[in-house]
PDB file of N, CA and C in Angstrom:
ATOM      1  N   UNK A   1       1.484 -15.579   7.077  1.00  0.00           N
ATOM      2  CA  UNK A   1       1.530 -14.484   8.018  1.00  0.00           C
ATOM      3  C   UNK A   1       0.149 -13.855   8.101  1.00  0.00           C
ATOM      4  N   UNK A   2      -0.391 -13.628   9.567  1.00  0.00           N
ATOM      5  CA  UNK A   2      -1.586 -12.736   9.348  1.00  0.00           C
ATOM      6  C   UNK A   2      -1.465 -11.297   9.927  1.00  0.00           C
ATOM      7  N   UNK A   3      -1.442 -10.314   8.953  1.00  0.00           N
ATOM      8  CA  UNK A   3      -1.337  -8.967   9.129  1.00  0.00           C
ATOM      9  C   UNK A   3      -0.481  -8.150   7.519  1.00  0.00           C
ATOM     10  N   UNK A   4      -0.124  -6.841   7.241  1.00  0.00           N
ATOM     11  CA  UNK A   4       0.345  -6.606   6.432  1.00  0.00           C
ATOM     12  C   UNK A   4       2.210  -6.668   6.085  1.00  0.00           C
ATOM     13  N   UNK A   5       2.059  -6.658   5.345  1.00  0.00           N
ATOM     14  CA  UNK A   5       3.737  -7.188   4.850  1.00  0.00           C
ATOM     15  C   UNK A   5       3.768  -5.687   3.923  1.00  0.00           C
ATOM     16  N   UNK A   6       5.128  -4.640   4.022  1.00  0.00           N
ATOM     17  CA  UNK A   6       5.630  -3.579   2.641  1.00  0.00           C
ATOM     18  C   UNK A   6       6.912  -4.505   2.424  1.00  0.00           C
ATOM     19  N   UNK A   7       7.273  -4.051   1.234  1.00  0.00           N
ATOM     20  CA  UNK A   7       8.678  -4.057   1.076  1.00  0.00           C
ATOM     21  C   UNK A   7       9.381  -2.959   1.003  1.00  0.00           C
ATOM     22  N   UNK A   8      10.093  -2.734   1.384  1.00  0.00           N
ATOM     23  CA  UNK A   8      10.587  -0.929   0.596  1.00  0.00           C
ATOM     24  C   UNK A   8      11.388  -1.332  -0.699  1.00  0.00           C
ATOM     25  N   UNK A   9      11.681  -0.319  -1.133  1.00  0.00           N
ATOM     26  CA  UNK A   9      12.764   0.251  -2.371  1.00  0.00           C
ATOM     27  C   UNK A   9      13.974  -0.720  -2.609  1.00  0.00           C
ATOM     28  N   UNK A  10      13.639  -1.237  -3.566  1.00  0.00           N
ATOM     29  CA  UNK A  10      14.909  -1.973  -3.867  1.00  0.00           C
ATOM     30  C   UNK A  10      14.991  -3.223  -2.732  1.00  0.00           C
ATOM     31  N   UNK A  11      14.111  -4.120  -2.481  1.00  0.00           N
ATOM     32  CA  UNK A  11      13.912  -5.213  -1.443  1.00  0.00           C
ATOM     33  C   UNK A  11      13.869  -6.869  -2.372  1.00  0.00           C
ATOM     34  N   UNK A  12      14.358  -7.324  -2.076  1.00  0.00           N
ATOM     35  CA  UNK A  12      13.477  -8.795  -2.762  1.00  0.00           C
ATOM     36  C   UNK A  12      13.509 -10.129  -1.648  1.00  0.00           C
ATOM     37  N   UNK A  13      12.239 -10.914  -2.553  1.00  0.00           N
ATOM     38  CA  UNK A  13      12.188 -11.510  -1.620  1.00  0.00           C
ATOM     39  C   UNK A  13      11.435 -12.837  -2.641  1.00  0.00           C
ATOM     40  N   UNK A  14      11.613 -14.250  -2.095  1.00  0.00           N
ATOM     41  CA  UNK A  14      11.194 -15.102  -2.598  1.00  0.00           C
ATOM     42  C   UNK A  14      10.240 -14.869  -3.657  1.00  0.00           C
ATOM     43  N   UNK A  15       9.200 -14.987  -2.191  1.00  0.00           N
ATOM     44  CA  UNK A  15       7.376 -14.979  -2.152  1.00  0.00           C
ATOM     45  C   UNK A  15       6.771 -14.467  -1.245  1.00  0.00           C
ATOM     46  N   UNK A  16       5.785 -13.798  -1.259  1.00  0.00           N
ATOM     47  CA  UNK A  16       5.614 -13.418  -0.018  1.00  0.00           C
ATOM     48  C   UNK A  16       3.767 -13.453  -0.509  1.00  0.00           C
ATOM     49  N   UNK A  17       3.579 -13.660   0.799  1.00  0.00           N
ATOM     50  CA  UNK A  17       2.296 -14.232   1.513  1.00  0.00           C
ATOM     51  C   UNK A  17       1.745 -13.927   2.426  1.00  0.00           C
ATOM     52  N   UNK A  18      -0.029 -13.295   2.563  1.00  0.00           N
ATOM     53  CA  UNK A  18      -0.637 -12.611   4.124  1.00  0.00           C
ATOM     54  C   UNK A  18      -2.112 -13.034   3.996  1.00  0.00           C
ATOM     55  N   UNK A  19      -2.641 -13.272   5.342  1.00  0.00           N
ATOM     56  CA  UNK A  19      -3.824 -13.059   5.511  1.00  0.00           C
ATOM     57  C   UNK A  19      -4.635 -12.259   6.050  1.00  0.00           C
ATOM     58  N   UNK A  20      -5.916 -11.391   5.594  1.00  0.00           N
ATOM     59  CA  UNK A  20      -6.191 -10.298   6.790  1.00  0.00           C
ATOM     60  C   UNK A  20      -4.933  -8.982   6.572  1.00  0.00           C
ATOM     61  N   UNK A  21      -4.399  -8.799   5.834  1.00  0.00           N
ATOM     62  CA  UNK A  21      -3.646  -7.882   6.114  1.00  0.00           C
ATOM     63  C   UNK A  21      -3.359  -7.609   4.088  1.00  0.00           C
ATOM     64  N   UNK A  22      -2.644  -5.735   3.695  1.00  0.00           N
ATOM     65  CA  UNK A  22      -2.256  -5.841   2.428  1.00  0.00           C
ATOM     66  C   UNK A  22      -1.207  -6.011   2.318  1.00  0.00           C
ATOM     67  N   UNK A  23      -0.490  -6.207   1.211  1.00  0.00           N
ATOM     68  CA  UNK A  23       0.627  -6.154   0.443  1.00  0.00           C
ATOM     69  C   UNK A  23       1.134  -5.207  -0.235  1.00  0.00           C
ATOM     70  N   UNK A  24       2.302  -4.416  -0.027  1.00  0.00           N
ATOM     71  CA  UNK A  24       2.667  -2.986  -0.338  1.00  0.00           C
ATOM     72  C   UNK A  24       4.324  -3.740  -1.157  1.00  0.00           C
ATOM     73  N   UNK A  25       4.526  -3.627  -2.661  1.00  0.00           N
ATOM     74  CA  UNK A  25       5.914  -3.234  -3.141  1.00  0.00           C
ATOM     75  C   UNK A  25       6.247  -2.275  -3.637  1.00  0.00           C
ATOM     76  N   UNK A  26       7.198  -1.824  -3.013  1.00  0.00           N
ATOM     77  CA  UNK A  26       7.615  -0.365  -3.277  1.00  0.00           C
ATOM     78  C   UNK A  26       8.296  -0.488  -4.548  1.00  0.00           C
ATOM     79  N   UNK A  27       9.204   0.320  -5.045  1.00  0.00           N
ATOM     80  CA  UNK A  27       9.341   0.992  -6.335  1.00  0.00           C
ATOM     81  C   UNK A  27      11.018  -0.065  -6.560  1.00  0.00           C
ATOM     82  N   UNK A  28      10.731  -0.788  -7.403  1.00  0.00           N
ATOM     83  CA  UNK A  28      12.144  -1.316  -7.512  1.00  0.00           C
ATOM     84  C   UNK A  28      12.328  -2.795  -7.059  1.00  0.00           C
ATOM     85  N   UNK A  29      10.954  -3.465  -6.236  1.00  0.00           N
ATOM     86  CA  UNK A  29      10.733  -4.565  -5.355  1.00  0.00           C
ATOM     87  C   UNK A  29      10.904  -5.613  -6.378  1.00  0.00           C
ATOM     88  N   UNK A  30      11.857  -6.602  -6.507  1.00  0.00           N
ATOM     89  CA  UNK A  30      11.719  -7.687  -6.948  1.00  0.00           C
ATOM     90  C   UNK A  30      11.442  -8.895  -6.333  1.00  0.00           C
ATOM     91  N   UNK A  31      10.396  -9.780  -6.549  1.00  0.00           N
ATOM     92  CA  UNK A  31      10.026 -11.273  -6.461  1.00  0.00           C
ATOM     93  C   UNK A  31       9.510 -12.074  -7.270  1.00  0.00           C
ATOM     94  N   UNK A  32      10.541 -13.139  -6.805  1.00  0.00           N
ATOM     95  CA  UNK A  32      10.923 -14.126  -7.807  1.00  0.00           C
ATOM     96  C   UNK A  32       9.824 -15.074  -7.567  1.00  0.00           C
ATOM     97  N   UNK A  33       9.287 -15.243  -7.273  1.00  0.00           N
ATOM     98  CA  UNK A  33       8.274 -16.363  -7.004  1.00  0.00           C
ATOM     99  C   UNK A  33       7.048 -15.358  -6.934  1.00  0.00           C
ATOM    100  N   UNK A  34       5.635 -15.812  -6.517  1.00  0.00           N
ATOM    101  CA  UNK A  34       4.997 -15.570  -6.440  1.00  0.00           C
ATOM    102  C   UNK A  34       4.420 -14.510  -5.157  1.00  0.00           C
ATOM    103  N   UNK A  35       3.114 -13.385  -5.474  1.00  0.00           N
ATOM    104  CA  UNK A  35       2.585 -12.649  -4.459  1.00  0.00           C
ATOM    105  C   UNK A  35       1.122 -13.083  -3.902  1.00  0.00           C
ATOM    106  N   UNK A  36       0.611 -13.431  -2.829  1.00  0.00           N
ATOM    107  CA  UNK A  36      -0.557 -14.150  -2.648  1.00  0.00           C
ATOM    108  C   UNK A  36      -1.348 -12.826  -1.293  1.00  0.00           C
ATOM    109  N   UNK A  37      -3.019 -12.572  -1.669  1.00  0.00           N
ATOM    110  CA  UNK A  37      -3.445 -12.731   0.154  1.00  0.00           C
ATOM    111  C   UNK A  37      -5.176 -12.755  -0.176  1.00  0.00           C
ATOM    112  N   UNK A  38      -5.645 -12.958   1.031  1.00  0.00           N
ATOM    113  CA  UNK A  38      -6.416 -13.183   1.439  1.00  0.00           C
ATOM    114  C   UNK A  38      -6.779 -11.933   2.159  1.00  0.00           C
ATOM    115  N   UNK A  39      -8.063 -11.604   1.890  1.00  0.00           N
ATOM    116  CA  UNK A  39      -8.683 -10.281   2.873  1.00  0.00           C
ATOM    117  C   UNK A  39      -7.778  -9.125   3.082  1.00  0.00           C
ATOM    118  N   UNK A  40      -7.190  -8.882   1.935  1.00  0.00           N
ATOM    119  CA  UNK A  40      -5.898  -7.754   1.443  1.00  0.00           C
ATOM    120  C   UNK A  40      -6.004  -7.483   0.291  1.00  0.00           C
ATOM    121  N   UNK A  41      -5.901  -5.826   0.275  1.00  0.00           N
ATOM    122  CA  UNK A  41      -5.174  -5.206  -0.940  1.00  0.00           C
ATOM    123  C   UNK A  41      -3.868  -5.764  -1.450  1.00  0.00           C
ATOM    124  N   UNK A  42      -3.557  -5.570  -2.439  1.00  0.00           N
ATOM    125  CA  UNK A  42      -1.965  -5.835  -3.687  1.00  0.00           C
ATOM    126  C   UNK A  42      -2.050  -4.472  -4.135  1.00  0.00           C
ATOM    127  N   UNK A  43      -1.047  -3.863  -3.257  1.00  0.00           N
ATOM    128  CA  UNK A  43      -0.507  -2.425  -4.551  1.00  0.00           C
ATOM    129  C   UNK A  43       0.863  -2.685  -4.768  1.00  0.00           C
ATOM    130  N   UNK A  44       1.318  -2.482  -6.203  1.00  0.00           N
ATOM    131  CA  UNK A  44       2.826  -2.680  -6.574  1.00  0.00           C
ATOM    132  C   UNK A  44       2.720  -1.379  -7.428  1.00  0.00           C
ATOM    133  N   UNK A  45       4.386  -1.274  -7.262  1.00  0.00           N
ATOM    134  CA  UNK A  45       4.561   0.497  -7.545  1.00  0.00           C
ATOM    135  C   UNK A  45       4.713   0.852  -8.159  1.00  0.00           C
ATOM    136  N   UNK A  46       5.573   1.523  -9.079  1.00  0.00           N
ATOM    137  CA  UNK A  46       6.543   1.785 -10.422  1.00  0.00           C
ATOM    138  C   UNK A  46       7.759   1.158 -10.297  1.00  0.00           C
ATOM    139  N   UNK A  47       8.199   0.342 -11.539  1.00  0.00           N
ATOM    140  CA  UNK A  47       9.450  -0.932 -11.131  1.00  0.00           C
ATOM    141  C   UNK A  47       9.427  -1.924 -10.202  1.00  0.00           C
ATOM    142  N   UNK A  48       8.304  -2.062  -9.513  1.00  0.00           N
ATOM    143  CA  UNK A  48       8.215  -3.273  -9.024  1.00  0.00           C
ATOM    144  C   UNK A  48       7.978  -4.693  -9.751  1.00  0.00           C
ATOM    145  N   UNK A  49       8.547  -5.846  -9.623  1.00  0.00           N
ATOM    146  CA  UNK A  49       8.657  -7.030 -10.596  1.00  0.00           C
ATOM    147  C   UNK A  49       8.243  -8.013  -9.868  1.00  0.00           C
ATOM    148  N   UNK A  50       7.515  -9.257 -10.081  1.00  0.00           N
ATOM    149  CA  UNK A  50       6.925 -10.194  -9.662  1.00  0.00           C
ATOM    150  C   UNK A  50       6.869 -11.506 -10.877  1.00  0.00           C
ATOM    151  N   UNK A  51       8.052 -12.200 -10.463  1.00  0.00           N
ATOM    152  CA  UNK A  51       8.643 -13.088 -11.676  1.00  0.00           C
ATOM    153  C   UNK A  51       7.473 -14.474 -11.895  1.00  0.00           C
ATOM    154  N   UNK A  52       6.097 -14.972 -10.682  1.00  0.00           N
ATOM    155  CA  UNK A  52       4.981 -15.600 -10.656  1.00  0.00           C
ATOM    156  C   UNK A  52       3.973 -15.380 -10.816  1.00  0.00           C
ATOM    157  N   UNK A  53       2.827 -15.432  -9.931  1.00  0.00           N
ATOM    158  CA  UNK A  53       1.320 -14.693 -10.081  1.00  0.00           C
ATOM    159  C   UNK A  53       1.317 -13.811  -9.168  1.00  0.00           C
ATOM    160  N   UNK A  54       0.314 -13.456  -9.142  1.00  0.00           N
ATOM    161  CA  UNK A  54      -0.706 -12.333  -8.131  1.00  0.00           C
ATOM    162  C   UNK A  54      -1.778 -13.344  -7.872  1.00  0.00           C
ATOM    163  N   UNK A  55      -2.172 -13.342  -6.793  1.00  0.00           N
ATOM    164  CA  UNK A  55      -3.398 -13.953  -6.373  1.00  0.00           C
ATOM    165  C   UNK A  55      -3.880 -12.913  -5.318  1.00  0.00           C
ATOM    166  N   UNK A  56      -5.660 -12.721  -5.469  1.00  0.00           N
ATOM    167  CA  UNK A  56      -5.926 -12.300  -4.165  1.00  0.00           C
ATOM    168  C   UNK A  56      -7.058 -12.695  -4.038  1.00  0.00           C
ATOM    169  N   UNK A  57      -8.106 -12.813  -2.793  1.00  0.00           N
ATOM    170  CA  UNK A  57      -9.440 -13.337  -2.781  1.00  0.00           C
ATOM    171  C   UNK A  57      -9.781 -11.696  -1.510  1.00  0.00           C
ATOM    172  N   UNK A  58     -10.837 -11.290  -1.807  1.00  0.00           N
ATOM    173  CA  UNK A  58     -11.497 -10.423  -1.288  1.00  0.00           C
ATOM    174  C   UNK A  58     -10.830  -9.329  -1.132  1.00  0.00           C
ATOM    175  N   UNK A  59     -10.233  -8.796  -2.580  1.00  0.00           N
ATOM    176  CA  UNK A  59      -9.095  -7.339  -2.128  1.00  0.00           C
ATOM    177  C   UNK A  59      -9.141  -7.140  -3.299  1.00  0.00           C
ATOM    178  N   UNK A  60      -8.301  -5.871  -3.463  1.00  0.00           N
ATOM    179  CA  UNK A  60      -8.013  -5.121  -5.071  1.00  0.00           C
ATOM    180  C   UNK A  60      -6.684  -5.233  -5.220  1.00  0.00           C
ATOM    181  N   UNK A  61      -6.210  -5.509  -6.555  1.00  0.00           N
ATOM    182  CA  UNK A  61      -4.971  -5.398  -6.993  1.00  0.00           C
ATOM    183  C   UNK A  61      -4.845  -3.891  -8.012  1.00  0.00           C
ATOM    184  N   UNK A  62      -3.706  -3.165  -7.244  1.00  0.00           N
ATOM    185  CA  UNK A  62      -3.522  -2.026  -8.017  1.00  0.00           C
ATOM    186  C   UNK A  62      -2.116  -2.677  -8.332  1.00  0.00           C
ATOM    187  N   UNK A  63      -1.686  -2.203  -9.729  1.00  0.00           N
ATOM    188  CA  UNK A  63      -0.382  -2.033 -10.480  1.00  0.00           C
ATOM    189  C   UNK A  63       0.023  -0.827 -10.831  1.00  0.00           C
ATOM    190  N   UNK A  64       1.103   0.097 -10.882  1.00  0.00           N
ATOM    191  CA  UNK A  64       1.160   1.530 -11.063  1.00  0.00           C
ATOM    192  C   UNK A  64       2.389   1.572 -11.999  1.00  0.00           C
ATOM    193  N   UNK A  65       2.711   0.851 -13.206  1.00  0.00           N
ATOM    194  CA  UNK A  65       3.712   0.294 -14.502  1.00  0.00           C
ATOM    195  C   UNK A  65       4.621  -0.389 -13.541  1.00  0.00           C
ATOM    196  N   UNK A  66       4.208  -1.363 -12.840  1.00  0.00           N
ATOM    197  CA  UNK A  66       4.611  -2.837 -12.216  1.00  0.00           C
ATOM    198  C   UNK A  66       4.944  -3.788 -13.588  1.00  0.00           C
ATOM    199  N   UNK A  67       5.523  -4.981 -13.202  1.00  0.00           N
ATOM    200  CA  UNK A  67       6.034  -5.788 -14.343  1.00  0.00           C
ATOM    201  C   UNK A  67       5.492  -7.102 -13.169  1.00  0.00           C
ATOM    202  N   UNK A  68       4.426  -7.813 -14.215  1.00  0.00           N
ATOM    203  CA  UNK A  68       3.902  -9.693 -13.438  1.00  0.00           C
ATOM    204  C   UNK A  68       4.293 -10.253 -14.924  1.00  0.00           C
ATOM    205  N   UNK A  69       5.215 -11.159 -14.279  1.00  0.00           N
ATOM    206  CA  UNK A  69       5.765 -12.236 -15.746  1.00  0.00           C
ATOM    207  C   UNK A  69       4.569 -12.980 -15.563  1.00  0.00           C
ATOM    208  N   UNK A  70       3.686 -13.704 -14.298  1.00  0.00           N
ATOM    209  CA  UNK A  70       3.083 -14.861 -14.374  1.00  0.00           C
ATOM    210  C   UNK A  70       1.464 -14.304 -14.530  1.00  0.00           C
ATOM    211  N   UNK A  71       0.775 -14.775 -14.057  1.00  0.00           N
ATOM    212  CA  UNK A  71      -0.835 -14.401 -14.497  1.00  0.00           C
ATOM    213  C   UNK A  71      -1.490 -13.928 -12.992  1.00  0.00           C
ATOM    214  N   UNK A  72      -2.500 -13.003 -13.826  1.00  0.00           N
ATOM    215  CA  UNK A  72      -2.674 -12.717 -12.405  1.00  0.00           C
ATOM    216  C   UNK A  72      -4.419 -12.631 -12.229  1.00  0.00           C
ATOM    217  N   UNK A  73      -4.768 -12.864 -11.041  1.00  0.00           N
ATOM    218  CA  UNK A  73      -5.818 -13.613 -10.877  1.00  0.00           C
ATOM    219  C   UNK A  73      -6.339 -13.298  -9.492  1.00  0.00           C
ATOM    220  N   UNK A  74      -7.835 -12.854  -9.328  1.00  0.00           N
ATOM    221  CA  UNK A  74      -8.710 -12.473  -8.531  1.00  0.00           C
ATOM    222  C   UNK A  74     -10.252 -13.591  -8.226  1.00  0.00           C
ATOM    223  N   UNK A  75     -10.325 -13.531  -6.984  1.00  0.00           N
ATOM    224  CA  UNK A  75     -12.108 -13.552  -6.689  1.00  0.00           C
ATOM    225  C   UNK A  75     -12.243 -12.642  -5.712  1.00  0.00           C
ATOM    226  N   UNK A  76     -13.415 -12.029  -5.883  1.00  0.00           N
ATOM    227  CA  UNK A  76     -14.217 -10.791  -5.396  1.00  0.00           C
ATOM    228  C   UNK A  76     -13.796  -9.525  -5.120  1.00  0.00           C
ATOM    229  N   UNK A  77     -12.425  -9.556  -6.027  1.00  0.00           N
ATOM    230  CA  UNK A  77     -12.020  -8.024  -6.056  1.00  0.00           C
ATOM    231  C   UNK A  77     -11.859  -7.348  -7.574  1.00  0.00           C
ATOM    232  N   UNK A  78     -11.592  -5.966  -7.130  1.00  0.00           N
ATOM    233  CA  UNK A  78     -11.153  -5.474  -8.460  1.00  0.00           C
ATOM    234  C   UNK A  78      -9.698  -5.498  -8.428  1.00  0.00           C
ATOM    235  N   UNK A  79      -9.347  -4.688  -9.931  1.00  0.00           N
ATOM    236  CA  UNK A  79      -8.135  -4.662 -10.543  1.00  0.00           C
ATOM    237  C   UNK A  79      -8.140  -3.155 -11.267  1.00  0.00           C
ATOM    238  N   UNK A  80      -6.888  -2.629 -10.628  1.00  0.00           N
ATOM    239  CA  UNK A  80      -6.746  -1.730 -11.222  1.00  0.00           C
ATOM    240  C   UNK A  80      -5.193  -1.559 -11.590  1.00  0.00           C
ATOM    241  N   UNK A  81      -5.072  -0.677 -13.092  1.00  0.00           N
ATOM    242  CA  UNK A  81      -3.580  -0.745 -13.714  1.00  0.00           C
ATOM    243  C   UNK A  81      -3.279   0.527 -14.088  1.00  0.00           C
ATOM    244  N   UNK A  82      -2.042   1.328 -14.084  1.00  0.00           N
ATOM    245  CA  UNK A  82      -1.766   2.317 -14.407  1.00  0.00           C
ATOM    246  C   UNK A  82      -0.339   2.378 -14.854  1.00  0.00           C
ATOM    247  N   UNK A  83       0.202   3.829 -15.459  1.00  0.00           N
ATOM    248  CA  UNK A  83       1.158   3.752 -15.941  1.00  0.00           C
ATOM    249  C   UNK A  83       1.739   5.257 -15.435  1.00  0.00           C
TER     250      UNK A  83
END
């Protein structure tokens, strides 16, 4: 998909995937597979779960006491984590 993808509250979804656009999981978001983008932010919320990786290339990944079972992994952005 090119543009941004949210999930709201309590949503799940495979995997989800963007280009050019961020990635918003709201508070409670579960996915079972993996979160990916390109030329996008990754913010995940409080209780949001992501049972694969994080990938992003040219964006920041914020976590705000998010749960990533799989590894998570950047080029040319930052990372930021909170609780």
């Amino acid at each position: 998909m090119n543009g941004s993808i949210r999930l709201e509250p309590r949503a799940s979804a495979e995997s989800v995937e963007t280009v050019n656009g961020a990635v918003t999981l709201a508070e409670d978001v579960l996915v079972g597979g993996g979160v990916s983008t390109v030329n996008g932010k990754l913010k995940l919320m409080r209780g949001a779960r992501v049972d694969g990786d994080l990938e992003n290339v040219n964006g920041e990944l914020r976590l705000e006491a998010a749960t990533v079972r799989g590894g998570i992994e950047t080029v040319n952005g930052d990372v930021f984590m909170g609780s």
